[in-house]
N, C-alpha and C. Protein backbone atom coordinates (compact mmCIF):
# COMPACT_ATOMS: atom_id res chain seq x y z
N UNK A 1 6.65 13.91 13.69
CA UNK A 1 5.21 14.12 13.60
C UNK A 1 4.90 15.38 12.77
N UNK A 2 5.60 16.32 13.23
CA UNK A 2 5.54 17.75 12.22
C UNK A 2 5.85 17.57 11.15
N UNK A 3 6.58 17.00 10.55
CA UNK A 3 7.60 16.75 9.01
C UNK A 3 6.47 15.85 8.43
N UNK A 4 5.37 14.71 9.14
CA UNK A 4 4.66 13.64 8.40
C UNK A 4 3.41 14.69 8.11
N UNK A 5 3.10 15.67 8.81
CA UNK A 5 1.64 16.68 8.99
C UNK A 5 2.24 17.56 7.59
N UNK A 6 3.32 18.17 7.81
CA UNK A 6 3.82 18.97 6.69
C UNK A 6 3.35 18.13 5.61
N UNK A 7 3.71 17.18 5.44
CA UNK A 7 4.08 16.48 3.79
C UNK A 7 2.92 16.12 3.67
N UNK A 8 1.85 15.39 4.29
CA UNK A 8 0.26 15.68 3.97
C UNK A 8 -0.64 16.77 3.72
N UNK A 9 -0.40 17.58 4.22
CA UNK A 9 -0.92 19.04 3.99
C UNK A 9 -0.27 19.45 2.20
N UNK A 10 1.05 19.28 2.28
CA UNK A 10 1.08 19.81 1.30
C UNK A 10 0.85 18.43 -0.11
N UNK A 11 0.87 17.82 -0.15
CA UNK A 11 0.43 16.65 -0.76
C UNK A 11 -1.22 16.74 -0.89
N UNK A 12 -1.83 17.47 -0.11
CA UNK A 12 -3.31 17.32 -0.33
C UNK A 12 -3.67 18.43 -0.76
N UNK A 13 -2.67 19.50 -1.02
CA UNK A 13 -2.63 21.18 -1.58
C UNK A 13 -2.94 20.29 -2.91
N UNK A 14 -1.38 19.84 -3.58
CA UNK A 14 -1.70 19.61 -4.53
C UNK A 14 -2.62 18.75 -5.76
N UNK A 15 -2.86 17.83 -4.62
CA UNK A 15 -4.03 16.96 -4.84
C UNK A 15 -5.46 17.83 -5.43
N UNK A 16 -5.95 18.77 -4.48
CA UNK A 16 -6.89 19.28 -4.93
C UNK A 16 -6.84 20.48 -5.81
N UNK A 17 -5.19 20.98 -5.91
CA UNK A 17 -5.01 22.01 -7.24
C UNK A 17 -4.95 20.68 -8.63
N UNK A 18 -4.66 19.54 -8.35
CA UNK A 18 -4.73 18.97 -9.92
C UNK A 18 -6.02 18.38 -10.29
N UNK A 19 -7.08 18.41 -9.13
CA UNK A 19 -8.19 17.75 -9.27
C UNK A 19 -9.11 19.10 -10.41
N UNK A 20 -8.67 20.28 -9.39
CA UNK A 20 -9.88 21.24 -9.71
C UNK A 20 -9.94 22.01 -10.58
N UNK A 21 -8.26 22.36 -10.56
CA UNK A 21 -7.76 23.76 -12.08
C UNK A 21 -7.47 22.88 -13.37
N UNK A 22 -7.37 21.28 -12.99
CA UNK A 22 -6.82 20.68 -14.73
C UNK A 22 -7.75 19.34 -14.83
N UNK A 23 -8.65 18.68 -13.73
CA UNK A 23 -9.29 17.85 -13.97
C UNK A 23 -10.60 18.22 -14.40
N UNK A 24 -11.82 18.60 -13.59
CA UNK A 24 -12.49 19.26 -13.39
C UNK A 24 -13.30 20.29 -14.64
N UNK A 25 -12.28 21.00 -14.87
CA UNK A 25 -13.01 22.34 -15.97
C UNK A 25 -13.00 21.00 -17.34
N UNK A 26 -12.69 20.26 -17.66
CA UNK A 26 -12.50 19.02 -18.71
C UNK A 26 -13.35 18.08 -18.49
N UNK A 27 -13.82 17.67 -17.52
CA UNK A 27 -14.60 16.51 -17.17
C UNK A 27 -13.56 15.40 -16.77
N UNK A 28 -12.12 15.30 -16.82
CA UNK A 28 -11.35 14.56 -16.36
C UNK A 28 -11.98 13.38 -15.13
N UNK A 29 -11.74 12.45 -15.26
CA UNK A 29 -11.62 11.65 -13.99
C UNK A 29 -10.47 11.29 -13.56
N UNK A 30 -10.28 11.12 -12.40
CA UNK A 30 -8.99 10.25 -11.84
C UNK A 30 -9.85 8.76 -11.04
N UNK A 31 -8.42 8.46 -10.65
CA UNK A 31 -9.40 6.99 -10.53
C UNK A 31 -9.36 6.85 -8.67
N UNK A 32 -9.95 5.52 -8.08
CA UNK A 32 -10.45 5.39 -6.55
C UNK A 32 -11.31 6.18 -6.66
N UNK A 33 -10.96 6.38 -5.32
CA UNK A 33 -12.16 7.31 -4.17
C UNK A 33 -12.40 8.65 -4.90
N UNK A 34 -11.41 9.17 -5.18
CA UNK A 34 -11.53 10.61 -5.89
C UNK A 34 -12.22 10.50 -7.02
N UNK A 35 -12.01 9.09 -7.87
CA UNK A 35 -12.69 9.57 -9.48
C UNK A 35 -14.00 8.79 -8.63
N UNK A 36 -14.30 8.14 -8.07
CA UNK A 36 -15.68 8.32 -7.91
C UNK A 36 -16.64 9.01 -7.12
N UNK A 37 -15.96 10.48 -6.23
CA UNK A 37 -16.32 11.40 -6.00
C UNK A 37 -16.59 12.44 -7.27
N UNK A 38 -15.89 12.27 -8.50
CA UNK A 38 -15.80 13.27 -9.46
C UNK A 38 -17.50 12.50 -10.09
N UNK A 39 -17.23 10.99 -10.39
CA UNK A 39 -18.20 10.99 -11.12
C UNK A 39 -19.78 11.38 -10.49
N UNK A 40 -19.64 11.62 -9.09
CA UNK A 40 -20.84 11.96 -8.44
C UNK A 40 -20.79 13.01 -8.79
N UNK A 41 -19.77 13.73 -8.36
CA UNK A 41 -20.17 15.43 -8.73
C UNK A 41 -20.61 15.44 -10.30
N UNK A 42 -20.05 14.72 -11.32
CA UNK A 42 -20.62 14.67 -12.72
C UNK A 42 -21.89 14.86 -13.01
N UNK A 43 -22.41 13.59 -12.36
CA UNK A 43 -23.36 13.26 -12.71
C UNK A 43 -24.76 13.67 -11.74
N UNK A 44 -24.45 14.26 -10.16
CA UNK A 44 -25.12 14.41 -9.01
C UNK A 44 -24.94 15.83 -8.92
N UNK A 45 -23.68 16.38 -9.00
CA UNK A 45 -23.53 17.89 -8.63
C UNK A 45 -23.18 17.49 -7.52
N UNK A 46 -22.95 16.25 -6.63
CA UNK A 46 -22.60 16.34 -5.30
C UNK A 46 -21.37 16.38 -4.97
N UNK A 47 -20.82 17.30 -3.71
CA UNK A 47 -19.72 17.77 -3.21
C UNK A 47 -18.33 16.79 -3.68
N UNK A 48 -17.71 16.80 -4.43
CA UNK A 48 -17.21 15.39 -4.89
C UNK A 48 -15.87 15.31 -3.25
N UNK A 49 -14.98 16.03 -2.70
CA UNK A 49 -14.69 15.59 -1.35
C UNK A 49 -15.62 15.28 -0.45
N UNK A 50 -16.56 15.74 -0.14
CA UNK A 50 -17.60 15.42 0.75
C UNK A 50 -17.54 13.94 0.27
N UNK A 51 -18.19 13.44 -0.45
CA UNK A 51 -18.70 11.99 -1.25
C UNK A 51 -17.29 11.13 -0.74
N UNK A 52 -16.48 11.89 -1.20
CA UNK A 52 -15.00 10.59 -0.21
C UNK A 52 -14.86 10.42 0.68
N UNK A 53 -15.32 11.70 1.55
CA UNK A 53 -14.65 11.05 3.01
C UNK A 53 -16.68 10.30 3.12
N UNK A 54 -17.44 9.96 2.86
CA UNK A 54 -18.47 9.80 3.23
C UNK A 54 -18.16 8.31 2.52
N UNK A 55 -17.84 8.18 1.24
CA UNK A 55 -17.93 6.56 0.90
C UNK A 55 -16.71 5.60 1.43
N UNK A 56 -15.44 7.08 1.82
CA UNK A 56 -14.39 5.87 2.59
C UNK A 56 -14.31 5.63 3.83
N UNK A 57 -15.32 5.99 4.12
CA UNK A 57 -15.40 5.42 6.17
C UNK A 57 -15.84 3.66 5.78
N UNK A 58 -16.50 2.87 5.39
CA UNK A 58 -15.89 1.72 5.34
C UNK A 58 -14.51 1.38 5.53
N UNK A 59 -13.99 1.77 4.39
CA UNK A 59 -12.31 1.38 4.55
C UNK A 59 -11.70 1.97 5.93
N UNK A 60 -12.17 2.40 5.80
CA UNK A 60 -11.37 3.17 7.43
C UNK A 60 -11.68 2.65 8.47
N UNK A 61 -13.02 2.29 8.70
CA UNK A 61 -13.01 1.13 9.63
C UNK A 61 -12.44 -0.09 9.76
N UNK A 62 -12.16 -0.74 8.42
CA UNK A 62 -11.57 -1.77 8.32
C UNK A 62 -10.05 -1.54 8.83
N UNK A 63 -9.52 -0.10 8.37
CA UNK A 63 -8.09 0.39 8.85
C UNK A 63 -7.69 0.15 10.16
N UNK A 64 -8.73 0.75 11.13
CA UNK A 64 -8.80 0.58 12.72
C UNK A 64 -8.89 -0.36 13.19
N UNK A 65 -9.01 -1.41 12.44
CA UNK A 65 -9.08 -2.67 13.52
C UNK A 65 -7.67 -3.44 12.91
N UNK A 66 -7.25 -3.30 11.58
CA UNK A 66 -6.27 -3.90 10.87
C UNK A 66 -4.71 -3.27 11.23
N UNK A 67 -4.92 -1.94 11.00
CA UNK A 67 -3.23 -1.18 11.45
C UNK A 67 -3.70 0.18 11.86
N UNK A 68 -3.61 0.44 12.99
CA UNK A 68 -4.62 1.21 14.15
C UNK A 68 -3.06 2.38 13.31
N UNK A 69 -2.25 2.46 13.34
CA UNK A 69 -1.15 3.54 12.96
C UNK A 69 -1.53 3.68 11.40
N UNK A 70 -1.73 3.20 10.95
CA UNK A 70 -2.50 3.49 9.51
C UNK A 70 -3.74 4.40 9.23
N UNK A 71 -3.99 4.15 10.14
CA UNK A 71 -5.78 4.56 10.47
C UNK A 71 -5.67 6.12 11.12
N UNK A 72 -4.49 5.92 11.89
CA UNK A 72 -4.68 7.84 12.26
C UNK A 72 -3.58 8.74 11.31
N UNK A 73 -2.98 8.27 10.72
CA UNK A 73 -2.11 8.81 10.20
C UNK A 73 -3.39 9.02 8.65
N UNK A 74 -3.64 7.56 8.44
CA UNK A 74 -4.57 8.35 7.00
C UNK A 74 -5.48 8.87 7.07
N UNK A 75 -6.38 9.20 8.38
CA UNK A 75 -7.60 9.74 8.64
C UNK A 75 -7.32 11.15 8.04
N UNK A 76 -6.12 11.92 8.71
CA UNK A 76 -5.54 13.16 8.56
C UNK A 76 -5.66 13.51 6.89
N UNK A 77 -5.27 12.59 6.57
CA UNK A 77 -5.11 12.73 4.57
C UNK A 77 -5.97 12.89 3.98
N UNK A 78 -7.22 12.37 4.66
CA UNK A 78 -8.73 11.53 4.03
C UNK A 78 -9.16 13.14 4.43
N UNK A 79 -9.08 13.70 5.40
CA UNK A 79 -10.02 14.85 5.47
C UNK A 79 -9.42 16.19 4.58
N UNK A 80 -7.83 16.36 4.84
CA UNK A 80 -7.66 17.18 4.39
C UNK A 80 -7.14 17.56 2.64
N UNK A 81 -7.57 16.10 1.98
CA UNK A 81 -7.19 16.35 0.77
C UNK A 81 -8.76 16.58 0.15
N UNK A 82 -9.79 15.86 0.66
CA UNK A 82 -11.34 15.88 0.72
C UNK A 82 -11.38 17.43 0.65
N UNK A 83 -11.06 17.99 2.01
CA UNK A 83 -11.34 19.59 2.03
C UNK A 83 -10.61 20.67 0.97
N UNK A 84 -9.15 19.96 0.58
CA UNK A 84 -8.77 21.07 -0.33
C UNK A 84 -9.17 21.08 -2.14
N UNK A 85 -10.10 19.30 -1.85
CA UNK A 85 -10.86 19.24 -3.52
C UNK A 85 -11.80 20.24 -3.25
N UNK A 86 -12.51 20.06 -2.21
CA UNK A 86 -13.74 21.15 -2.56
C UNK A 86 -13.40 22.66 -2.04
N UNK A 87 -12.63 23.17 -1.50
CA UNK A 87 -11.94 24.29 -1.20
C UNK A 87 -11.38 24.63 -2.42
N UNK A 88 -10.26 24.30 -3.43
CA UNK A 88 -9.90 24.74 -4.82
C UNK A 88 -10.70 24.55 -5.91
N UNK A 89 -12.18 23.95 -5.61
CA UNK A 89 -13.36 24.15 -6.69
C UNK A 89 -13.41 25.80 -7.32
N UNK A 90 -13.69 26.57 -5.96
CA UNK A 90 -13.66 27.54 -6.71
C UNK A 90 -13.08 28.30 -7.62
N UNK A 91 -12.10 27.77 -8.10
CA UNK A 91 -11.06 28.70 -8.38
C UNK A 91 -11.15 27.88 -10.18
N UNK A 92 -11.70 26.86 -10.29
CA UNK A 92 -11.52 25.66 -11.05
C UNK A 92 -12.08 26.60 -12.76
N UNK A 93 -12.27 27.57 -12.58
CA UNK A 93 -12.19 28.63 -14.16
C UNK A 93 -11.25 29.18 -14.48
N UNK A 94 -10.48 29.48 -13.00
CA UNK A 94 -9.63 30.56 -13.09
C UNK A 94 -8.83 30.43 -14.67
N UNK A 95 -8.70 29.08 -15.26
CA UNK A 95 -7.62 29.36 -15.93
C UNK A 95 -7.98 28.26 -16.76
N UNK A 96 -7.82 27.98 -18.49
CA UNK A 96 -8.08 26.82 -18.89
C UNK A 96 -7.22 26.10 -19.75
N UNK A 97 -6.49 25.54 -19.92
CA UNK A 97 -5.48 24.99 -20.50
C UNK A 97 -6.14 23.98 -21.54
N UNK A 98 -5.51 23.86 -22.59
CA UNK A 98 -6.33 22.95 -23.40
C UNK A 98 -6.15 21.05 -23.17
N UNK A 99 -6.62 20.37 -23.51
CA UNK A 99 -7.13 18.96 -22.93
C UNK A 99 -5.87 18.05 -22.39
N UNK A 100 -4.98 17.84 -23.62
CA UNK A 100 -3.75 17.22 -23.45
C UNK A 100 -2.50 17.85 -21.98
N UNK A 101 -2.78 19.57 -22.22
CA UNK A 101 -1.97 19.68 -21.68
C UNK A 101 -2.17 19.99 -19.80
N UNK A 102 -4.00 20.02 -20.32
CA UNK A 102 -4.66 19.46 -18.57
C UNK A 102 -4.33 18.17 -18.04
N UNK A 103 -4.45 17.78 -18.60
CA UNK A 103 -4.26 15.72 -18.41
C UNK A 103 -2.95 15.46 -17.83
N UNK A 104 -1.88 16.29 -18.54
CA UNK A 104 -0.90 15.69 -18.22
C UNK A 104 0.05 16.72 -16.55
N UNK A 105 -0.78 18.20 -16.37
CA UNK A 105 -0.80 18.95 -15.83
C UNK A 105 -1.13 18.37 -14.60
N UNK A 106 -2.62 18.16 -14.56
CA UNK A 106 -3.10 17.65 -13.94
C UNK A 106 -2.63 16.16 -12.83
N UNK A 107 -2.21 15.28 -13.74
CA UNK A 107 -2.17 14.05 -13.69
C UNK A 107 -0.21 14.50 -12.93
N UNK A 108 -0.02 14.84 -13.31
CA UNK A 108 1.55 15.10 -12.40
C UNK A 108 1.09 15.89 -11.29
N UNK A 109 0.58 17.09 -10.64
CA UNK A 109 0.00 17.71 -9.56
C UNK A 109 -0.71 16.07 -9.09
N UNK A 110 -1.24 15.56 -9.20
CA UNK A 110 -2.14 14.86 -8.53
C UNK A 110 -0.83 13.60 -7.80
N UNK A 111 -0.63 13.26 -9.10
CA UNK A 111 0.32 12.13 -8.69
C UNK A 111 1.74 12.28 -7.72
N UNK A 112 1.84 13.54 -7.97
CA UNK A 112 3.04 13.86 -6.68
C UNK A 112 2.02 14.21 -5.18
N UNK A 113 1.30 14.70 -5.23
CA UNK A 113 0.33 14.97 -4.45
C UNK A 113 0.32 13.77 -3.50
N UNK A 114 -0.20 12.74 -3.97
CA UNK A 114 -1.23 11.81 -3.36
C UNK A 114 0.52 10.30 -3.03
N UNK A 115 1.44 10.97 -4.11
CA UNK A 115 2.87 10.29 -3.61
C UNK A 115 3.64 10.94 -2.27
N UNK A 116 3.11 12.11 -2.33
CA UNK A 116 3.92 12.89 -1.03
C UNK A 116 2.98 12.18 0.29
N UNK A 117 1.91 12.20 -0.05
CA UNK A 117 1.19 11.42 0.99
C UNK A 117 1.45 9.93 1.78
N UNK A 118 1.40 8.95 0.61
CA UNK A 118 1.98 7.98 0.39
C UNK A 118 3.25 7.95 1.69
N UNK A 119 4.10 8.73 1.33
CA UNK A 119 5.37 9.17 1.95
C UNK A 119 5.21 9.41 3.27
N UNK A 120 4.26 9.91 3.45
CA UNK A 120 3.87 10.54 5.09
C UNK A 120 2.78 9.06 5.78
N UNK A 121 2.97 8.35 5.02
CA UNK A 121 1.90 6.84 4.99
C UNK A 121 0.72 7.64 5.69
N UNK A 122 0.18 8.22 4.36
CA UNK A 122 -1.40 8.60 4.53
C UNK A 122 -1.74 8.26 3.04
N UNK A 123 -3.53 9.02 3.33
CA UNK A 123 -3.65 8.28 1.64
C UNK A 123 -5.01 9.65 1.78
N UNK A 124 -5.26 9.21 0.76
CA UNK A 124 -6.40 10.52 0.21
C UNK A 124 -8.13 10.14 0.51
N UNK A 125 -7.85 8.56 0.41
CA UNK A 125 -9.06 7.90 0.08
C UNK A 125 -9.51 6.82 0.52
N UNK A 126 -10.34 5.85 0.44
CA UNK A 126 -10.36 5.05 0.60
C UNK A 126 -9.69 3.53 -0.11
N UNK A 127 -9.37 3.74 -1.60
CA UNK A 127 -8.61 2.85 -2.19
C UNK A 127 -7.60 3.05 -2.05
N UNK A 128 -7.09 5.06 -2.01
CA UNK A 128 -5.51 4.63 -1.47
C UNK A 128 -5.06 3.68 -0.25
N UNK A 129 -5.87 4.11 0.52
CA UNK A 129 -5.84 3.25 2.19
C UNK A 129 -5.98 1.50 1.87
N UNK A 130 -7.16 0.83 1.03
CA UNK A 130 -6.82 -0.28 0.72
C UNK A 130 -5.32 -0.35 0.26
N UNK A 131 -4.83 0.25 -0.84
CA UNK A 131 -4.13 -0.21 -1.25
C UNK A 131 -2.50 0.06 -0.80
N UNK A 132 -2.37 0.67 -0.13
CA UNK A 132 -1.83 0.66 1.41
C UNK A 132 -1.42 -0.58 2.41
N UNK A 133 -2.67 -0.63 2.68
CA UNK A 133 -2.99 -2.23 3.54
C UNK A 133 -2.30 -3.55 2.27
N UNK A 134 -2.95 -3.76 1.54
CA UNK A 134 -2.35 -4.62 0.51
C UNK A 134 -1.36 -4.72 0.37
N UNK A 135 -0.53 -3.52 0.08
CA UNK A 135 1.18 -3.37 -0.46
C UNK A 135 1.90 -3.95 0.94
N UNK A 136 1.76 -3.59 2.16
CA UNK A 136 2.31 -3.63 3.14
C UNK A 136 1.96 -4.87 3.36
N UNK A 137 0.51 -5.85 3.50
CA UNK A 137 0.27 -7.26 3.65
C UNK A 137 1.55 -7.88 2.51
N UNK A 138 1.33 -7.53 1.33
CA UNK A 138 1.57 -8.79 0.09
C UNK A 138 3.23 -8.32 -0.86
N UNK A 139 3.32 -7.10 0.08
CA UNK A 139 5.08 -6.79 -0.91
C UNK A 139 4.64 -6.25 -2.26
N UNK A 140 3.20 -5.99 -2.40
CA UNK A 140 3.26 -5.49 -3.61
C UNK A 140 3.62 -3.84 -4.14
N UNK A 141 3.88 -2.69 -5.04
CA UNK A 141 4.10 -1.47 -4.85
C UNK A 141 2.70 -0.77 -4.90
N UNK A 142 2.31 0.01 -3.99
CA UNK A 142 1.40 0.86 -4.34
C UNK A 142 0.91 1.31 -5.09
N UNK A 143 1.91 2.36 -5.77
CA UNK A 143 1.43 2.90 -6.96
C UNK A 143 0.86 2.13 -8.33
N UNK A 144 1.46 0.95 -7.93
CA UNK A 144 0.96 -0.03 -9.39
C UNK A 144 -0.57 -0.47 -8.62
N UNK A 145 -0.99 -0.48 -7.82
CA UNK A 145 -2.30 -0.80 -7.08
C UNK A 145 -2.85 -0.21 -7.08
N UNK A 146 -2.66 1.19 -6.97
CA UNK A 146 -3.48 2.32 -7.43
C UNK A 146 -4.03 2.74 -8.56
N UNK A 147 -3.10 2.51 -9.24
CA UNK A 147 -3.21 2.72 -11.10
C UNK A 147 -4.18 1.57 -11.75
N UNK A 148 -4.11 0.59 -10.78
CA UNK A 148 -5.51 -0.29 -10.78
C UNK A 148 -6.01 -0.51 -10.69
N UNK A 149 -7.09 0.43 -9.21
CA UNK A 149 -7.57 1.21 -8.89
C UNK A 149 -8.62 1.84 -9.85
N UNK A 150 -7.40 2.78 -10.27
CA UNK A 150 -7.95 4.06 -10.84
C UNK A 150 -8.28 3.55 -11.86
N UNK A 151 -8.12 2.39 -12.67
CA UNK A 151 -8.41 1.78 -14.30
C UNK A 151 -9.78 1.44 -14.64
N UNK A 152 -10.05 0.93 -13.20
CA UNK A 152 -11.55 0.26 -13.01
C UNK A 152 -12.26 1.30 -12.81
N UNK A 153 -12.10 2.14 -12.08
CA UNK A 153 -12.74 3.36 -11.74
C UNK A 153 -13.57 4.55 -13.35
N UNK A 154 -12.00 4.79 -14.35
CA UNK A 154 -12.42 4.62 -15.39
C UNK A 154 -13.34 4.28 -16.19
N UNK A 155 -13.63 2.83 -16.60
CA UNK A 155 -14.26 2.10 -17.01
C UNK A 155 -15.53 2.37 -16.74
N UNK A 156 -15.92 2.46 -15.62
CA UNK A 156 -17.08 2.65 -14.79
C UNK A 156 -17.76 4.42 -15.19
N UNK A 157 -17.00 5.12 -15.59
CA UNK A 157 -17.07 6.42 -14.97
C UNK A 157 -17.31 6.86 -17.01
N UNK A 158 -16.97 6.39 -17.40
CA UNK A 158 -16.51 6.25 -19.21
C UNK A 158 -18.00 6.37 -19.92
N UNK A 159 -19.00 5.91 -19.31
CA UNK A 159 -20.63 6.20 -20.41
C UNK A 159 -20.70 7.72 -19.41
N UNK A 160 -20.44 8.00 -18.50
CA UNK A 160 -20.73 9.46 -17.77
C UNK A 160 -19.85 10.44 -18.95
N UNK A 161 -18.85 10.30 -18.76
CA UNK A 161 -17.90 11.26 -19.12
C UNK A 161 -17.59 11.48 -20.90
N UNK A 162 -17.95 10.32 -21.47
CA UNK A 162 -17.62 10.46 -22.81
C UNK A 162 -16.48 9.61 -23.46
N UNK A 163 -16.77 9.19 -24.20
CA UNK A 163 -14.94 8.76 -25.23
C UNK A 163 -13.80 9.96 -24.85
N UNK A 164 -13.79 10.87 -25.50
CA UNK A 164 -12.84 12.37 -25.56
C UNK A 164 -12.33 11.96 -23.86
N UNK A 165 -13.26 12.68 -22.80
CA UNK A 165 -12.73 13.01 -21.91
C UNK A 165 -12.38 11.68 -21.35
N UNK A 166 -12.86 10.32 -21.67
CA UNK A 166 -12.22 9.38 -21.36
C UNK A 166 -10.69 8.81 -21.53
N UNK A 167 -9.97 9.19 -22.91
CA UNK A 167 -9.17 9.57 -23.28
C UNK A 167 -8.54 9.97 -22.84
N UNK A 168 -8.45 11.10 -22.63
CA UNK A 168 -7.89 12.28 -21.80
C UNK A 168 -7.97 11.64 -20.41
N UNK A 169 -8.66 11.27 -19.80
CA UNK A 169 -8.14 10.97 -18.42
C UNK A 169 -7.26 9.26 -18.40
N UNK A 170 -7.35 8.51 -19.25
CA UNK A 170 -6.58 7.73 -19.31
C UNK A 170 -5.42 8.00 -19.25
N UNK A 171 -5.07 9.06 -19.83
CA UNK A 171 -3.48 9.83 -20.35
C UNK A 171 -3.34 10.29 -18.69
N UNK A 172 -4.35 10.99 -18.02
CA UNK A 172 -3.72 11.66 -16.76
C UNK A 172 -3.58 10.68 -15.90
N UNK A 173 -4.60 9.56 -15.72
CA UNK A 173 -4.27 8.57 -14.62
C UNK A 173 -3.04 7.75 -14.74
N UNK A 174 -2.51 7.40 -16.17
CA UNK A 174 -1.35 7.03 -16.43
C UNK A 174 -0.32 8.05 -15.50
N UNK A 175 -0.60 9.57 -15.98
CA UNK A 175 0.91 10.66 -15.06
C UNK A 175 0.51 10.58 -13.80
N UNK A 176 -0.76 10.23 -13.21
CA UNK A 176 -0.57 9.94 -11.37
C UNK A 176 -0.20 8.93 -11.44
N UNK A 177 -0.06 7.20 -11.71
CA UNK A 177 0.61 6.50 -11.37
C UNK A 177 1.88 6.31 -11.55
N UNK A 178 2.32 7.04 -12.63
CA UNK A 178 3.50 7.06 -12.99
C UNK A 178 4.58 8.18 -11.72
N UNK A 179 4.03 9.03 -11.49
CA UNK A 179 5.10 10.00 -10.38
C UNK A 179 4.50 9.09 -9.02
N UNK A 180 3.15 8.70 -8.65
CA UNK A 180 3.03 7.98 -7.38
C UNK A 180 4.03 7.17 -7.13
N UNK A 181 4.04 6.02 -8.81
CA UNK A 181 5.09 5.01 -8.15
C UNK A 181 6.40 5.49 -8.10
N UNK A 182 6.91 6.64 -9.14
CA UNK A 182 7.86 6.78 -8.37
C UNK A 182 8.54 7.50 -7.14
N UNK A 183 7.70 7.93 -6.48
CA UNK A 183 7.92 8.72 -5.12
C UNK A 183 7.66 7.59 -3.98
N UNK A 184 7.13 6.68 -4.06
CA UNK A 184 6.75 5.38 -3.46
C UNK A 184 7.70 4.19 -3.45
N UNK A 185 8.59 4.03 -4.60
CA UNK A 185 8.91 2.85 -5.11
C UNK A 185 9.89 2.44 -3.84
N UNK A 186 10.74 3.51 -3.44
CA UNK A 186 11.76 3.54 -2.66
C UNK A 186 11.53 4.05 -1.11
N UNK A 187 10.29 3.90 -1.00
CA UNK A 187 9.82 4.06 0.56
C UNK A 187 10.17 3.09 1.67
N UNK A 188 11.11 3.87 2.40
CA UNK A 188 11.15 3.01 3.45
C UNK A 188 11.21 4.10 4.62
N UNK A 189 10.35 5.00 4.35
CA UNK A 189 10.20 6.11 6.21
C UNK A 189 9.30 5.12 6.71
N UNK A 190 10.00 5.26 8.29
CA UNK A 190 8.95 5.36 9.10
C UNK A 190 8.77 3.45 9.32
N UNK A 191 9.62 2.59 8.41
CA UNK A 191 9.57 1.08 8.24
C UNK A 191 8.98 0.63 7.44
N UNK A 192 8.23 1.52 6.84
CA UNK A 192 7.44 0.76 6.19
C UNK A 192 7.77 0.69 4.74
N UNK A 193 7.32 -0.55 3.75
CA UNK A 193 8.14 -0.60 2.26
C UNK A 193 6.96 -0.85 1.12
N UNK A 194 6.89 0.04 0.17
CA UNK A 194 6.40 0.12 -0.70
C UNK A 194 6.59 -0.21 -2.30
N UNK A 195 6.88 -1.88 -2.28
CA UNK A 195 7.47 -1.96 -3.87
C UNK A 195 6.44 -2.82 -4.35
């Protein structure tokens, strides 16, 4: 129980250091729950963790009645990666790296992040948590569910953000799915299998 709390905590450290110091100061999106917390904050100024754990209580309900051990284990993830996006906002000047090498900065912090989670079978969000439920229903791998996810999310988020920074976050959502799936691919803690 301590070792699954550890690896979420710190999985949601980094989650919200790749959201805020390399997504963020760029206009970056990532994709799910998070890039459409970003595009609120884009476009709303609104709390962009706040906005996740507020648009993924659907899914989470659906969690609790579907895999009640899913549901408390990702609740934990859902709040505390929510709290450390908007907790490492501030800091989100400290430092500015130029576009390419945010994206790809970024997009690896995030993607080990939200894979360490994965690992601790929590999730950040509400699409991670779908896609969670899915992989475990249908044998499919997560991380490739996510990255599909996050594609659509994109798309959507793309007249907000611009061509450029659209770009650019294509390149980073590519480096979160790419380290998700592979910190995922070979999951089998805890019973459960993620390919």
């Amino acid at each position: 129980m301590f070792r699954t709390f550890s690896i979420i905590i710190i999985g949601s450290v980094f989650v919200g250091i790749g959201i805020d110091l390399f997504f963020v100061p760029h206009h970056f999106l990532d994709g799910g729950m998070i890039g459409i917390g970003l595009i609120a904050h884009y476009w709303f100024g609104f709390k962009p963790g706040l906005t996740i754990i507020l648009l993924s209580v659907p899914l989470y309900m659906l969690a609790f009645f579907v895999d009640r051990k899913l549901f408390y284990n990702s609740i934990h993830g859902l709040w505390l990666s929510s709290l450390m996006i908007d907790f490492f906002y501030q800091w989100k000047n400290i430092f500015t790296f130029p576009p390419l090498m945010s994206a790809f900065l970024g997009g690896t912090f995030v993607g080990i992040g939200i894979g360490l989670m994965l690992k601790g079978n929590s999730a950040t969000g509400g699409s991670d948590l779908l896609a969670q439920l899915i992989g475990k229903s249908f044998h499919f791998n997560v991380g490739k569910l996510i990255f599909l996810f996050d594609s659509i999310v994109l798309v959507v988020g793309w007249p907000i953000i611009g061509m450029e920074s659209f770009l650019y976050s294509l390149f980073a959502v590519s480096t979160v799915g790419f380290f998700t799936t592979i910190l995922t691919h070979h999951n089998h803690d805890n019973g459960f299998s993620f390919r």
